[in-house]
C-alpha atoms as a PDB file:
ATOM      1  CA  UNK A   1      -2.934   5.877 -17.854  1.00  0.00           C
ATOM      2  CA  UNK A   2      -1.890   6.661 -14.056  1.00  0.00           C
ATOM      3  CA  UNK A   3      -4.869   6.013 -11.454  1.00  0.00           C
ATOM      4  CA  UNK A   4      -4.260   6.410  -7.851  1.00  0.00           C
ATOM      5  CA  UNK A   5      -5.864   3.434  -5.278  1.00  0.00           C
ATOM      6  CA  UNK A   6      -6.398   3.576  -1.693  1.00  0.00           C
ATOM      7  CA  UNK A   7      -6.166   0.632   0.551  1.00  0.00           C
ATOM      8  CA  UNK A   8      -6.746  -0.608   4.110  1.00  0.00           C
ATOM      9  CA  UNK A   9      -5.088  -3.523   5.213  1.00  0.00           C
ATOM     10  CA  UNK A  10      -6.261  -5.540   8.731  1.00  0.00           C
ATOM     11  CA  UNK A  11      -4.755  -8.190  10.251  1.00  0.00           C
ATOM     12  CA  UNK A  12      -1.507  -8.365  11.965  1.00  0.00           C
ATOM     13  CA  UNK A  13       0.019  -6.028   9.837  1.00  0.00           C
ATOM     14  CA  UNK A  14       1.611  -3.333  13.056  1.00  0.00           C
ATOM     15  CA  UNK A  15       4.815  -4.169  14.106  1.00  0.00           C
ATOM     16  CA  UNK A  16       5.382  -6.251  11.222  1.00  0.00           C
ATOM     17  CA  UNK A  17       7.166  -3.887   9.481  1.00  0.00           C
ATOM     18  CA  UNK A  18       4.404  -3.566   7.001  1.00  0.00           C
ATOM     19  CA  UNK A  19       5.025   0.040   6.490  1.00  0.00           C
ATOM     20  CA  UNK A  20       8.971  -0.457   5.031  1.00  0.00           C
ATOM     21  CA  UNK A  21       7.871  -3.530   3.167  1.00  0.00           C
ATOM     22  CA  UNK A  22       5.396  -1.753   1.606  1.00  0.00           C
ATOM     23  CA  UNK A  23       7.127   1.196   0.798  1.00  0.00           C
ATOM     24  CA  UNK A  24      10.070  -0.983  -0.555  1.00  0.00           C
ATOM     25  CA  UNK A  25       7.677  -3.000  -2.807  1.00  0.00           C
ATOM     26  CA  UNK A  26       6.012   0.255  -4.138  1.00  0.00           C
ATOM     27  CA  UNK A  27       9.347   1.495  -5.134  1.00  0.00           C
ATOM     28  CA  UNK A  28      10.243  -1.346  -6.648  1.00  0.00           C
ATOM     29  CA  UNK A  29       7.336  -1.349  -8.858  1.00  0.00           C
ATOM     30  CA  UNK A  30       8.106   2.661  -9.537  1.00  0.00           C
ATOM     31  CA  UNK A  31       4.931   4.145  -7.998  1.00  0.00           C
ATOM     32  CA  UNK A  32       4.673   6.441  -6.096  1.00  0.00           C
ATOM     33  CA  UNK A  33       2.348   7.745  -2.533  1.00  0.00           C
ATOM     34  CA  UNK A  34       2.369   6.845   1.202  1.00  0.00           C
ATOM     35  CA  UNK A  35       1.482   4.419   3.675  1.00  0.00           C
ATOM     36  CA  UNK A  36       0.853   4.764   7.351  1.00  0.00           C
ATOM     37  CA  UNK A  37      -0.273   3.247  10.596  1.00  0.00           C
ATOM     38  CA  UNK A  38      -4.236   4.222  11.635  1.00  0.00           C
ATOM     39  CA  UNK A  39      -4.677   4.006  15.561  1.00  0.00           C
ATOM     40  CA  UNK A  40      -7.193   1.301  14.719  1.00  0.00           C
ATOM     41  CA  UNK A  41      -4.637  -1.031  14.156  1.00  0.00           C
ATOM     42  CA  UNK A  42      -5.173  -1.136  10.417  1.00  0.00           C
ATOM     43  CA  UNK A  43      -2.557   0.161   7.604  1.00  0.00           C
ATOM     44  CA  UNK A  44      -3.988   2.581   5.108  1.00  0.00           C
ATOM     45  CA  UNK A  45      -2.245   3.137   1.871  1.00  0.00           C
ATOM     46  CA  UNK A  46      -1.837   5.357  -1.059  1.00  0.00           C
ATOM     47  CA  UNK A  47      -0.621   4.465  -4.114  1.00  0.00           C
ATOM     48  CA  UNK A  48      -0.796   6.188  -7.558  1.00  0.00           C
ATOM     49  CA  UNK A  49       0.933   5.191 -11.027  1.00  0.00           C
ATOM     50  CA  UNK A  50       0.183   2.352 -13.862  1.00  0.00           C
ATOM     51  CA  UNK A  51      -2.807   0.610 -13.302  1.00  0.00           C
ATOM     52  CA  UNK A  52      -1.009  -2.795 -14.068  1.00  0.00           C
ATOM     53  CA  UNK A  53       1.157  -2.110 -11.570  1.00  0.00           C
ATOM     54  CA  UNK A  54      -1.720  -0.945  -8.892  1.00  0.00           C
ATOM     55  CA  UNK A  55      -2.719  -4.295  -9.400  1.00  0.00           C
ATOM     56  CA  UNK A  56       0.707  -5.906  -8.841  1.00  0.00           C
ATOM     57  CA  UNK A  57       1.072  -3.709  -5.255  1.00  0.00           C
ATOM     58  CA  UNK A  58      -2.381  -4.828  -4.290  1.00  0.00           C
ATOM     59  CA  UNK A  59      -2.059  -8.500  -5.044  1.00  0.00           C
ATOM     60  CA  UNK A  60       1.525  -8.062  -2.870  1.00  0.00           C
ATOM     61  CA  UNK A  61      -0.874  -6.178  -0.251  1.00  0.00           C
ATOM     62  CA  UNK A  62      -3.200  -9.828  -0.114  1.00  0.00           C
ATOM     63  CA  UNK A  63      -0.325 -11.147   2.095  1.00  0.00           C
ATOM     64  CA  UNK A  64       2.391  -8.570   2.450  1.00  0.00           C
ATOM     65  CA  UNK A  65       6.183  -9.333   4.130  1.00  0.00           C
ATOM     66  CA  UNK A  66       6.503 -12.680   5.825  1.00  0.00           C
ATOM     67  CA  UNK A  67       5.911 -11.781   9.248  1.00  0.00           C
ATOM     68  CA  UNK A  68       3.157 -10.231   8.753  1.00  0.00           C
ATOM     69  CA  UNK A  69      -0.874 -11.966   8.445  1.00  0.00           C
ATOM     70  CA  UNK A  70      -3.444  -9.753   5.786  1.00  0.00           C
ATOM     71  CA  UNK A  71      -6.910 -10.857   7.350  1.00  0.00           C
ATOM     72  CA  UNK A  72      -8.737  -7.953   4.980  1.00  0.00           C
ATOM     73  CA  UNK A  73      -7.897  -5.846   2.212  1.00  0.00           C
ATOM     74  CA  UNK A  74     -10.289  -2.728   1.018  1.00  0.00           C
ATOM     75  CA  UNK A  75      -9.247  -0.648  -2.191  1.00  0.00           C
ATOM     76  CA  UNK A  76     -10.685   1.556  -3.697  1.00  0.00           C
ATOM     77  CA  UNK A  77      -9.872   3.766  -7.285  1.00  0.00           C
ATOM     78  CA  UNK A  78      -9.836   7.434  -6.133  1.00  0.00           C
ATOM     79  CA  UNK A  79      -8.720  10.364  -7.792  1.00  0.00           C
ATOM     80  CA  UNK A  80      -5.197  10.444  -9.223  1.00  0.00           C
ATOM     81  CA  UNK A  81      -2.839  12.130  -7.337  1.00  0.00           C
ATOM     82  CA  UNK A  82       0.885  13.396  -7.652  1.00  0.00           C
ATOM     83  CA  UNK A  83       3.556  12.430  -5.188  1.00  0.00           C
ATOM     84  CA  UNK A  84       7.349  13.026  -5.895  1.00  0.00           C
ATOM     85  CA  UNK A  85       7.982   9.755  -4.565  1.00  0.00           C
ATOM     86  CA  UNK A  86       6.653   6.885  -2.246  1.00  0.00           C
ATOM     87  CA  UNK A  87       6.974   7.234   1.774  1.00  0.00           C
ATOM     88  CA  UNK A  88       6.095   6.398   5.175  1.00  0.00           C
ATOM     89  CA  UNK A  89       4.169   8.450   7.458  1.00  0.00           C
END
């Protein structure tokens, strides 16, 4: 069953590129939605698909690419939504 989740990530995830690593990983896990930068320094995120694979892009979200350090993650189940693919914003 497809579920959607939405997710803020804080830390130093700007400049990181958080966004493209994100992106990349959603892909690679076939889901699809967006992910953008919020002038509060946080990234906010969008994902819909499996929920087994939800869970696999938010455990990836715990830490995300190397450069990067997750000091909070917030996700929540909203309601499902249809994207053609996954994107940056």
């Amino acid at each position: 069953m497809n579920k959607s989740i939405n997710c803020f990530v804080s830390g130093r995830v700007q400049g990181v590129c958080f966004r493209m690593a994100t992106c990349q990983q959603a892909k690679l896990l076939g889901l699809s939605g967006w992910v953008r930068n919020l002038d509060d320094g946080r990234v906010e995120v969008l994902a819909c698909g499996e929920a087994p694979l939800l869970d696999e892009l938010r455990k990836w979200l715990t830490h995300g690419p190397s450069m990067a350090k997750v000091l909070n993650l917030e996700c929540a189940t909203v309601e499902y939504q249809e994207y053609p693919d996954f994107s940056i914003r």
